[in-house]
Protein backbone atom coordinates (compact mmCIF):
# COMPACT_ATOMS: atom_id res chain seq x y z
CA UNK A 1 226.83 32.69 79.00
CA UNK A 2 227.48 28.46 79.18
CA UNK A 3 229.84 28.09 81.89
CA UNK A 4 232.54 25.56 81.18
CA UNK A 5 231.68 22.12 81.53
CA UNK A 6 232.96 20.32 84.95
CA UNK A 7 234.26 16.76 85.80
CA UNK A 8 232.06 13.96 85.88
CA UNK A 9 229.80 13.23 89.00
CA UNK A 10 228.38 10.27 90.11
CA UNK A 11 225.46 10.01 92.93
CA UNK A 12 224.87 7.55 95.19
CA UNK A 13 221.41 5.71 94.69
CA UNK A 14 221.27 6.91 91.12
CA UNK A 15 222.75 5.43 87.75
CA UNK A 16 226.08 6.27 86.76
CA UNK A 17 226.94 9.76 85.60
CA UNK A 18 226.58 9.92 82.21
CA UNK A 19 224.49 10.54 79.09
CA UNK A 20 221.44 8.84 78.03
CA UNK A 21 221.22 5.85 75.53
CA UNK A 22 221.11 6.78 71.93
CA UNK A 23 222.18 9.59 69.97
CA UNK A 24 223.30 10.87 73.43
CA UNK A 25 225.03 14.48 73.41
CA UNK A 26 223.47 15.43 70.11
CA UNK A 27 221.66 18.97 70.46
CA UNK A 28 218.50 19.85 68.63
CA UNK A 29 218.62 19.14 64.91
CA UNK A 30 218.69 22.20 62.95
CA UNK A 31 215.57 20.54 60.73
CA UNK A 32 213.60 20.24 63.93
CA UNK A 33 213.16 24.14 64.04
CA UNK A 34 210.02 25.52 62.59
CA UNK A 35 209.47 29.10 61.55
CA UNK A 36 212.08 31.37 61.95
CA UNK A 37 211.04 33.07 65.31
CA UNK A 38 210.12 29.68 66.90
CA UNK A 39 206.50 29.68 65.84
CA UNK A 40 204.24 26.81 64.49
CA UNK A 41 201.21 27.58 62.57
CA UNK A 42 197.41 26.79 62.91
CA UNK A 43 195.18 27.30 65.58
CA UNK A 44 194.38 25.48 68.83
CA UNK A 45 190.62 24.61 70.07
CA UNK A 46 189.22 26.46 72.77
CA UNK A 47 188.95 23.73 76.37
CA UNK A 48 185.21 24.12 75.42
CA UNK A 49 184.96 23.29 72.09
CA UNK A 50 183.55 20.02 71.16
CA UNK A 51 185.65 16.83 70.16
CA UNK A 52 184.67 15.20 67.70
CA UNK A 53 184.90 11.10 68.56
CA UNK A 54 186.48 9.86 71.81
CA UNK A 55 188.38 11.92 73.86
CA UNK A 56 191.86 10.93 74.36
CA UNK A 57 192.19 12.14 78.47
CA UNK A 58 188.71 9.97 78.55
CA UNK A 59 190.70 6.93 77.28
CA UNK A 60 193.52 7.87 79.75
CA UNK A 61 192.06 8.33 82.83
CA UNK A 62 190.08 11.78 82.99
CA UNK A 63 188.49 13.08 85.57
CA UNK A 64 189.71 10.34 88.20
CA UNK A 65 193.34 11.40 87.45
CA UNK A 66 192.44 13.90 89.78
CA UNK A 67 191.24 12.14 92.38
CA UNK A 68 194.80 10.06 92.42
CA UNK A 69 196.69 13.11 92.61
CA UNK A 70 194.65 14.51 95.00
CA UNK A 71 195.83 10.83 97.08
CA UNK A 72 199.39 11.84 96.34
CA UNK A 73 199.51 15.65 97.53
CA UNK A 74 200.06 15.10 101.30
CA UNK A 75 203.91 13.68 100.39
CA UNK A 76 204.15 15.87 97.47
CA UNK A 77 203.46 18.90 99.60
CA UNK A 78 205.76 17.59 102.35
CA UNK A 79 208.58 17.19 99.20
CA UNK A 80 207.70 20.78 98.54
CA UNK A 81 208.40 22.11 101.99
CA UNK A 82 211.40 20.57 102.01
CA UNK A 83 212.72 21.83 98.89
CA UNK A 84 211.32 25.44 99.70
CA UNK A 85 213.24 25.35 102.71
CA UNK A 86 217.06 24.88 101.51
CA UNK A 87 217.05 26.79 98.15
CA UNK A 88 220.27 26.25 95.94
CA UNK A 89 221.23 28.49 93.26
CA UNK A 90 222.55 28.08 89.60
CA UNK A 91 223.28 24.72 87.87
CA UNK A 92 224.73 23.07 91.13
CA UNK A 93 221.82 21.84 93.21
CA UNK A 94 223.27 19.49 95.61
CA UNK A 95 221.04 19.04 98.36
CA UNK A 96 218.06 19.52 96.13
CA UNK A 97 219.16 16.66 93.33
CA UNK A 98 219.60 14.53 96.33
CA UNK A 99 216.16 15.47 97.45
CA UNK A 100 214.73 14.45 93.85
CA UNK A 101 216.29 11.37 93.95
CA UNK A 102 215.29 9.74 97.51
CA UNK A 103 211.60 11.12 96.15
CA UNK A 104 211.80 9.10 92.92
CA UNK A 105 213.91 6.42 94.52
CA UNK A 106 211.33 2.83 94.40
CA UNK A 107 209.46 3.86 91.48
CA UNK A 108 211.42 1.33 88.92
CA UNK A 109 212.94 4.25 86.76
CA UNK A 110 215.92 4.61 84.85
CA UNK A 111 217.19 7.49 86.15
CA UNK A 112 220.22 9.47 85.54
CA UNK A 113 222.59 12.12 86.86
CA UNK A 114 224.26 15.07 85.06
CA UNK A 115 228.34 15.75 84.33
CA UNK A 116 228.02 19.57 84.05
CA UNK A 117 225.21 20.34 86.19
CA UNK A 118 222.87 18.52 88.53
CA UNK A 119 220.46 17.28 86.91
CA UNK A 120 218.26 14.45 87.36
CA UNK A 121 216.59 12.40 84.42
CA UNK A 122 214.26 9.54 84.89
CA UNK A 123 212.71 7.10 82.38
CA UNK A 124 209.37 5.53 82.46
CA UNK A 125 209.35 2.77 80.43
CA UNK A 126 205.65 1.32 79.45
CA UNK A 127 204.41 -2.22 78.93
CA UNK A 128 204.06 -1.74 75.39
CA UNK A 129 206.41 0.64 72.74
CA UNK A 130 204.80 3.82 71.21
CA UNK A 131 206.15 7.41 70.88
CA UNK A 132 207.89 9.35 74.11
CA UNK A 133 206.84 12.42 75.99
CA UNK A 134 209.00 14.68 77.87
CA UNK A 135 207.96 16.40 81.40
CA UNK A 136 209.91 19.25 82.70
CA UNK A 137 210.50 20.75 85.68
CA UNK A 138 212.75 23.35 86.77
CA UNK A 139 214.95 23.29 89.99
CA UNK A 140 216.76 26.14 91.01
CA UNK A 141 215.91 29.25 93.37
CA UNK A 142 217.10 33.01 92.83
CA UNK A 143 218.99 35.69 94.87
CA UNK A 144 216.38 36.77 96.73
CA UNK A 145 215.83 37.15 100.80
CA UNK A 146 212.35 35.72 101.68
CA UNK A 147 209.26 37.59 103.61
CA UNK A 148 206.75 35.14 103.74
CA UNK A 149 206.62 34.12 107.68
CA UNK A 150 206.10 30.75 106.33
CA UNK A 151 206.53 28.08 108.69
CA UNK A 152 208.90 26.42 106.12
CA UNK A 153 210.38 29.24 104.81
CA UNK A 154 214.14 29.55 103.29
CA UNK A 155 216.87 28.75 106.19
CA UNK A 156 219.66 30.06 103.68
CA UNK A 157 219.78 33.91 103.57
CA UNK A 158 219.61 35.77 100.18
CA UNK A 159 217.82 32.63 98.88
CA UNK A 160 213.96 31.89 98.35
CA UNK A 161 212.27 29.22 95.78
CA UNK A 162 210.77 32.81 94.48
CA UNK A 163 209.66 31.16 91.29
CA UNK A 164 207.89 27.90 92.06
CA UNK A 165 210.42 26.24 91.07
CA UNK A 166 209.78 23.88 94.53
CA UNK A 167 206.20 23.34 93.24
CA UNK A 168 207.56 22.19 89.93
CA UNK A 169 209.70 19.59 91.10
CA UNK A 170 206.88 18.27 93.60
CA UNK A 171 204.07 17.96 91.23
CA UNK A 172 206.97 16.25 88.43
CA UNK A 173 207.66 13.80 90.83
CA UNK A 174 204.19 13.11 92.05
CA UNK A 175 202.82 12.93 88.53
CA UNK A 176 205.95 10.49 88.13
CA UNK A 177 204.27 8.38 90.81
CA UNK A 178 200.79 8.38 89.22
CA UNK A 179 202.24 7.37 86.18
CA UNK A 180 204.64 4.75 87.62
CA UNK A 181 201.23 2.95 88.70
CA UNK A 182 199.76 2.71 85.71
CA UNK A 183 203.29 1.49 83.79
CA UNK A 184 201.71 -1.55 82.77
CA UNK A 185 198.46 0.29 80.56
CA UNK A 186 201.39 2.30 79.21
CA UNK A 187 202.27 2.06 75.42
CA UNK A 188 205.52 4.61 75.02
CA UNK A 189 207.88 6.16 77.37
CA UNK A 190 207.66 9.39 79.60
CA UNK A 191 211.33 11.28 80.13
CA UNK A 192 210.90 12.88 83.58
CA UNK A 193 213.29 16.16 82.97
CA UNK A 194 214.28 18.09 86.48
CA UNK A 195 216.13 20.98 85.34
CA UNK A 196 219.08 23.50 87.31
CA UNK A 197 219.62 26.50 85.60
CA UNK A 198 216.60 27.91 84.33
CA UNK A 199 217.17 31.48 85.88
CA UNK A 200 219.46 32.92 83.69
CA UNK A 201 222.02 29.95 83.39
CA UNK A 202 220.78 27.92 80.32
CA UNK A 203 220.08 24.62 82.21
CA UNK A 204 217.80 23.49 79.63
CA UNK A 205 220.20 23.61 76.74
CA UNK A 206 223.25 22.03 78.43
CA UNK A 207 220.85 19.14 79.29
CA UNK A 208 220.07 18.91 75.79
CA UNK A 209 223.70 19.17 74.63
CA UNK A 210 223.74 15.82 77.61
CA UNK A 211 221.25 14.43 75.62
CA UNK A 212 217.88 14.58 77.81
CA UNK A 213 215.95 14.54 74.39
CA UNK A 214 217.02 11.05 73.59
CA UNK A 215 217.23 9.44 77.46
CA UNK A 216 215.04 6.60 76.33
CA UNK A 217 216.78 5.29 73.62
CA UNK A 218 214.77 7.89 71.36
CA UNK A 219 213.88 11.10 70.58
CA UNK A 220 211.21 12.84 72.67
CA UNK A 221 208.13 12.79 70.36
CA UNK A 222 206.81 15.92 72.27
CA UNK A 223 207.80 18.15 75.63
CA UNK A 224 205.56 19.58 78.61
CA UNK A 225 206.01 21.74 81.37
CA UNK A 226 203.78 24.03 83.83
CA UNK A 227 204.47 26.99 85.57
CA UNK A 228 202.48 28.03 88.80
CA UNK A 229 201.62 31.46 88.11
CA UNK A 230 200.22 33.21 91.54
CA UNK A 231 197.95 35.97 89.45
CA UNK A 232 196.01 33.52 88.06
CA UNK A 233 193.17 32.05 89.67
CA UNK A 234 194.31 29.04 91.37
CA UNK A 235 193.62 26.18 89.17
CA UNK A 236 193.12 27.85 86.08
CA UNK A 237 195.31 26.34 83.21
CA UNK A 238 195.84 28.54 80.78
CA UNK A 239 198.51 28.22 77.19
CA UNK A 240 197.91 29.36 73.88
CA UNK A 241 199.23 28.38 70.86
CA UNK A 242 202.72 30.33 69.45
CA UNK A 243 204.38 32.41 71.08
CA UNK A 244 203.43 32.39 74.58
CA UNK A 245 206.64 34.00 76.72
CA UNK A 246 209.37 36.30 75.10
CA UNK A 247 212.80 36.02 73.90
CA UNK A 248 215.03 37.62 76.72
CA UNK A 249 218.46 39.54 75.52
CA UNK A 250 220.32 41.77 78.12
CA UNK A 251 222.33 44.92 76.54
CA UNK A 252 225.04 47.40 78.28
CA UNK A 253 225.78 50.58 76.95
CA UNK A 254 229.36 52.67 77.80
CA UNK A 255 229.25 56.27 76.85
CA UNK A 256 232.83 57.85 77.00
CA UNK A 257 233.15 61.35 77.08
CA UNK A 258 235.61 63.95 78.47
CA UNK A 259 235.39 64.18 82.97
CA UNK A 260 236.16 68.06 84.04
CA UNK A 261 234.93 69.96 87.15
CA UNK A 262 230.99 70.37 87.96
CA UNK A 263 231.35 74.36 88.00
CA UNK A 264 232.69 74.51 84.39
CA UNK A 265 231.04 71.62 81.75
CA UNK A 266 231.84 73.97 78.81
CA UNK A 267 235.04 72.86 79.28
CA UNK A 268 233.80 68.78 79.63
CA UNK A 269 231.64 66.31 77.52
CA UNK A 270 229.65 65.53 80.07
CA UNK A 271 228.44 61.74 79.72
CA UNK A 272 225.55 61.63 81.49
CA UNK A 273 223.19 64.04 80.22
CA UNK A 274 224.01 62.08 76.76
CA UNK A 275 223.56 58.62 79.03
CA UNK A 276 219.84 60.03 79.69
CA UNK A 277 219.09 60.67 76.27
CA UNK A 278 220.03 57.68 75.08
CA UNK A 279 217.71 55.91 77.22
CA UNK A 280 214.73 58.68 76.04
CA UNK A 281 215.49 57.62 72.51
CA UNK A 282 215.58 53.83 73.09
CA UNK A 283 212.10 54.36 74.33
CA UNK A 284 211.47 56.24 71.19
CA UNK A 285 212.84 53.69 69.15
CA UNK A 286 210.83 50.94 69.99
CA UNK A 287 207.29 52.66 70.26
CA UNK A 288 207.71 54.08 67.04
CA UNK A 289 209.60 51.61 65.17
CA UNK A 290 208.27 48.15 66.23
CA UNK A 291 204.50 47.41 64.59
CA UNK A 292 201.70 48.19 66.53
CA UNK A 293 200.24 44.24 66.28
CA UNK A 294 203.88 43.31 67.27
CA UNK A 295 205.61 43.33 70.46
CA UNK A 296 208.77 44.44 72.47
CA UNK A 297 209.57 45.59 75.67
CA UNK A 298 212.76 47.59 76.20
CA UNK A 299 213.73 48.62 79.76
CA UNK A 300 216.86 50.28 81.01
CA UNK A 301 217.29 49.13 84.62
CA UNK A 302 220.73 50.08 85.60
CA UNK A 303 222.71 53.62 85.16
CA UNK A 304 225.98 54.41 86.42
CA UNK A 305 228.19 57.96 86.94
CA UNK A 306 230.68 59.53 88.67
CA UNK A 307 232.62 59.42 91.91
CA UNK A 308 231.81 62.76 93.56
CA UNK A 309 229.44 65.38 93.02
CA UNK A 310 231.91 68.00 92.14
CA UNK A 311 233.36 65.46 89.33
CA UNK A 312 232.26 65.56 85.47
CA UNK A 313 233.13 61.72 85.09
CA UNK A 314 234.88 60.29 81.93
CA UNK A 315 231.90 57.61 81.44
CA UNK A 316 228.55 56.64 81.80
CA UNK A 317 227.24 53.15 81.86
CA UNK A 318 223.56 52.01 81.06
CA UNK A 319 222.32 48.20 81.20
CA UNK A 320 218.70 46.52 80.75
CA UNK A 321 216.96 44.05 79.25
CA UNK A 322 215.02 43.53 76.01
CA UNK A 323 212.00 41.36 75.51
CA UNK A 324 210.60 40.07 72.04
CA UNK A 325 208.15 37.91 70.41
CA UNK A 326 209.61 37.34 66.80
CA UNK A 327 213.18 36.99 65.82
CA UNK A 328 213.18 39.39 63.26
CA UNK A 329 212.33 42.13 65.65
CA UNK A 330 214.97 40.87 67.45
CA UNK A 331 217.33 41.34 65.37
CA UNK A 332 216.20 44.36 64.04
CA UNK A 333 216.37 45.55 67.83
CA UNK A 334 219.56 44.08 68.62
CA UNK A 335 220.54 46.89 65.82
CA UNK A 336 218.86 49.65 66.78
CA UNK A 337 220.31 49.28 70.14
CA UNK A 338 223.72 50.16 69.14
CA UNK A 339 222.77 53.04 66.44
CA UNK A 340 220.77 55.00 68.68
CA UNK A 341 223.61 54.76 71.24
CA UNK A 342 226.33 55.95 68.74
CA UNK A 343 224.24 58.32 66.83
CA UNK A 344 223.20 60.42 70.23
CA UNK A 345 226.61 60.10 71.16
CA UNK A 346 227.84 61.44 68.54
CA UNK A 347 225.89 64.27 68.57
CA UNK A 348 227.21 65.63 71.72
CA UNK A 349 230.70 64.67 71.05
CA UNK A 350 230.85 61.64 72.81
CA UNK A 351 230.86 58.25 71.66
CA UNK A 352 229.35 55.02 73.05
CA UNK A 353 229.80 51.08 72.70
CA UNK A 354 226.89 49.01 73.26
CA UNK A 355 226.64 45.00 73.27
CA UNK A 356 223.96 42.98 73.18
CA UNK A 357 223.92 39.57 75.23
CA UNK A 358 221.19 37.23 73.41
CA UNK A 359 219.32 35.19 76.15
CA UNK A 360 216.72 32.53 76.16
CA UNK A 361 214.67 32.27 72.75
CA UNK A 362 210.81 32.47 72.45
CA UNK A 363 209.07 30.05 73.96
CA UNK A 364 206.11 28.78 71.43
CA UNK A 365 203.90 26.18 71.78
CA UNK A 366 202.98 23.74 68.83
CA UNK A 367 199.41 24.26 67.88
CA UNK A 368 198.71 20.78 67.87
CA UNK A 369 199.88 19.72 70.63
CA UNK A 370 198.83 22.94 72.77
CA UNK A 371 194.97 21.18 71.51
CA UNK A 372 196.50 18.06 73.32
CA UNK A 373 196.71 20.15 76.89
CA UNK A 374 193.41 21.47 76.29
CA UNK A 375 191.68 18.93 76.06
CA UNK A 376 193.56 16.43 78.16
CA UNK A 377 193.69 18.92 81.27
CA UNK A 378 189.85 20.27 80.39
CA UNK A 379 188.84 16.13 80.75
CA UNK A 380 191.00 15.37 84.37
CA UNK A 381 190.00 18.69 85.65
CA UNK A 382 186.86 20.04 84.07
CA UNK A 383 186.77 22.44 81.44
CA UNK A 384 185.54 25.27 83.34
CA UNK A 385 189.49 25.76 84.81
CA UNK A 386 191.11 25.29 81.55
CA UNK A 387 191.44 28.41 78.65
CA UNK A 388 193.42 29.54 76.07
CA UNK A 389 195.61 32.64 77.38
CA UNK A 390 194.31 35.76 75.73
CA UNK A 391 197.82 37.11 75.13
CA UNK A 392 201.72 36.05 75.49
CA UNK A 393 203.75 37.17 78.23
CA UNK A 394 207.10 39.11 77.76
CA UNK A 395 208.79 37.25 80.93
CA UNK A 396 211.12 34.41 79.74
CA UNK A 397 211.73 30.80 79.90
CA UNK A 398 214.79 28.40 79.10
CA UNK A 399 211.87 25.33 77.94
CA UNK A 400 212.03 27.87 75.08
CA UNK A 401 215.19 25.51 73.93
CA UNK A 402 213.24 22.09 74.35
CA UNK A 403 210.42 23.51 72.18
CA UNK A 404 212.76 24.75 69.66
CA UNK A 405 214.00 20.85 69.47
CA UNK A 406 210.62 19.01 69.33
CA UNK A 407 206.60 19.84 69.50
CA UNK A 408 205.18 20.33 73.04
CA UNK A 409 203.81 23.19 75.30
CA UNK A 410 204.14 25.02 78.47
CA UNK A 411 201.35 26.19 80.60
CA UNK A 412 200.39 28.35 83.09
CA UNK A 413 199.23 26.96 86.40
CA UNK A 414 197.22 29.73 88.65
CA UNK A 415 198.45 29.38 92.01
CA UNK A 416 196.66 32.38 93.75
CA UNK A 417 197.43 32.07 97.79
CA UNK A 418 193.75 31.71 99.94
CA UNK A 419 192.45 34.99 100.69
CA UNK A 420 194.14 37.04 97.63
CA UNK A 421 192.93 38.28 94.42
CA UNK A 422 195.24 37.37 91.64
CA UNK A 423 195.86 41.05 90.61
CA UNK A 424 196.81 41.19 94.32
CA UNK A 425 199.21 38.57 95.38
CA UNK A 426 202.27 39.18 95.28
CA UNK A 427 204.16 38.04 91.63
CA UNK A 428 207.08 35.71 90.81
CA UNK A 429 210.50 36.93 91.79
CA UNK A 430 208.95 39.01 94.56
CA UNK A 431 210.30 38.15 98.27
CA UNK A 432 206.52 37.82 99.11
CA UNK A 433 205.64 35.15 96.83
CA UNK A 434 203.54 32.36 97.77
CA UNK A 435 201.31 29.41 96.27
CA UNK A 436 198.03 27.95 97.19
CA UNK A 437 199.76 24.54 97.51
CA UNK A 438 196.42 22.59 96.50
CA UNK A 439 197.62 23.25 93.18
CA UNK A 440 199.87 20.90 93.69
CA UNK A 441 197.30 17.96 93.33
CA UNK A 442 196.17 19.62 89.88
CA UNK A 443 199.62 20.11 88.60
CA UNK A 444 200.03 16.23 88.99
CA UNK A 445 196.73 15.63 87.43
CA UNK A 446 197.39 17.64 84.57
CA UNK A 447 200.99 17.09 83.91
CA UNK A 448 200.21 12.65 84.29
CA UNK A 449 196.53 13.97 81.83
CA UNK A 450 198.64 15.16 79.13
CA UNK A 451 201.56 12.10 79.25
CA UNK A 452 198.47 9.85 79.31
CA UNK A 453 196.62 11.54 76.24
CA UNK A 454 199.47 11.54 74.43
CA UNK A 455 201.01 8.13 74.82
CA UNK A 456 197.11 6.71 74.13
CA UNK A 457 197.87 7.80 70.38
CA UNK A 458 194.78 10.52 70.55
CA UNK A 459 197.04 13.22 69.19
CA UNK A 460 196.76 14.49 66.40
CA UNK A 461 199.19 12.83 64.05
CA UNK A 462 201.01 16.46 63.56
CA UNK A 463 201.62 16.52 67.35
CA UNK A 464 203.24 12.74 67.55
């Protein structure tokens, strides 16, 4: 849930707390949705496909994009490091907004601070007007104690960058920096978006309710982001077009029934049995209601019982998480959750309350503009690393709220540590995780590719 807001916060070096010029504070426009679960139609080009007429990445720079970043990746590498190494939690990022800021300080932004969380925003303005791209990257770590034996691993227990969130905020600022130098061939604005609160805590809408989408005096025209992805190859970008990552609701489930003692449960309800068939028929529910070209994933991950093992308890408590492509299936879902709950219940002469937290949305990619990345990153980085993804992923992702709001993409990064096969290494979220950090170089070249193709006026006029 949206915490409350807190006071206003100013930092030193940076603008004034505040909201952006314009329409600041406004959220997305309900006519700025598209289809009902967050999907645009049409299809996006393969990397390889042909082109007809200039290519707009050509235009912008192409294939020596990647030679800048490649210039750039010592500090941006050195900026990762450090942020790896004092992880901060939540939507209250201290130490690592400060870090952001020093790192962008000298580059002639406008940059600004946030009131409820810490945010940083920064403005490129170019030489010339045209439309405005956003650029996002997330900030915070997660709850998790690293095992690495990385020379610059986390120095604050129970905390690791698990997520790549460190990358993220390096390559944003070094692509920042490549785009900074080339302000003057610039016809539009880039919004550089670094973003607490992305694991679990809604960062991306409250900086929308702060009005990130309108920081340069107008709406974003269209929204980016990667995400290093260590079981990919490293290098590879890869997107599709839709629905690429799931919607992401959590659910708890209280059975009551009657406690007694363990010798005699003819003379109990005994909740748990009833818990455990609940979760069988959840399973049920899904495989054989939800269409086989569809897709859900429902996972109980937490059950709770009892005090002693000679005690019948009163209760039984289930909890999980449920994972969804289209919002009707959601919805549906959300539903079936609490009628196969009451109806087992019931059965055995119990009864049972379930509720339904929704999470982040689906996160879809515009068609059009997902044929922007593909070509853009195919032309800076060759179009042998760059693919449509075969199939979405059911993890979740709170850019889900800026693509709700305006056209745009996110897109995998591989990130496969030296020496590992993808299926191999070990995944986001795990205490293991690690990077090949010279993706860093092609996250700047991609993420500066895209801005550049865009802001040449190459898109297609649906993606503007």
């Amino acid at each position: 849930m949206t915490p409350p807001p807190r006071a206003a916060r100013g930092t030193p070096g940076a603008a004034p707390a505040g909201q952006p010029r314009g329409t600041a504070g406004a959220g997305p426009s309900p006519d700025a949705r598209r289809t009902p679960d967050g999907s645009p139609s049409g299809q996006a080009r393969r990397a390889s496909d042909g082109v007809p007429g200039e290519s707009a990445a050509a235009v912008a720079g192409g294939p020596a994009l990647l030679g800048e970043a490649r210039r750039l990746a010592p500090e941006a590498v050195a900026l990762r490091r450090a942020l790896h190494r004092g992880p901060e939690l939540g939507l209250e990022l201290p130490a690592t907004q400060r870090l952001v800021l020093d790192a962008l300080d000298g580059l002639g932004l406008d940059v600004r601070t946030g009131r409820a969380l810490s945010s940083v925003t920064a403005t490129l303005a170019g030489a010339a007007d045209g439309p405005t791209i956003l650029l996002r990257a997330d900030m915070d770590a997660l709850p998790v104690t690293e095992d690495t034996g990385l020379p610059f691993a986390s120095r604050t227990p129970g905390l690791m960058h698990a997520c790549g969130h460190d990358a993220h905020m390096a390559m944003l600022v070094g692509a920042a920096r490549l785009l900074a130098g080339r302000r003057d061939a610039l016809a539009g604005r880039v919004v550089f978006m670094f973003q607490p609160g992305e694991e679990g805590h809604h960062g991306a809408r409250l900086m929308i309710e702060e009005g990130v989408l309108e920081a340069s005096g107008a709406r974003a025209d269209a929204a980016f982001a990667l995400h290093v992805h260590p079981n990919l190859p490293a290098g590879a970008v890869r997107l599709r077009p839709g629905p690429q990552m799931a919607a992401s609701d959590r659910f708890r489930i209280v059975v009551r029934g009657r406690g007694g003692h363990a010798s005699a449960p003819h003379t109990a309800c005994d909740p748990v049995p009833v818990a455990c068939e609940i979760v069988l028929a959840l399973q049920t529910a899904v495989t054989r209601g939800v269409a086989a070209d569809d897709s859900a994933v429902l996972s109980v991950t937490r059950m709770a019982a009892g005090t002693a093992t000679g005690v019948i308890p009163d209760t039984a408590e289930l909890s999980g998480t449920l994972r969804t492509l289209a919002e009707p299936t959601r919805r549906r879902l959300h539903e079936t959750i609490a009628r196969v709950a009451r109806g087992v219940a019931a059965a055995h002469g119990a009864t049972a309350e379930a509720t339904v937290e929704t999470g982040y949305p689906v996160t879809a990619n515009d068609a059009a503009f997902t044929d922007v990345v593909l070509r853009a990153a195919a032309d800076a980085l060759g179009t042998e690393a760059v693919d449509v993804l075969p199939a979405p992923h059911m993890t979740a992702e709170d850019f889900s709220y800026v693509l709700r709001a305006v056209p745009g993409a996110l897109a995998f990064l591989g990130a496969c540590p030296p020496g590992r096969a993808p299926h191999e290494a070990p995944a986001l979220h795990s205490p293991r995780a690690t990077i090949d950090e010279d993706v860093i170089a092609t996250g700047i070249a991609c993420e500066a590719a895209v801005a550049l193709a865009f802001l040449t006026g190459h898109a297609p006029e649906r993606a503007r």
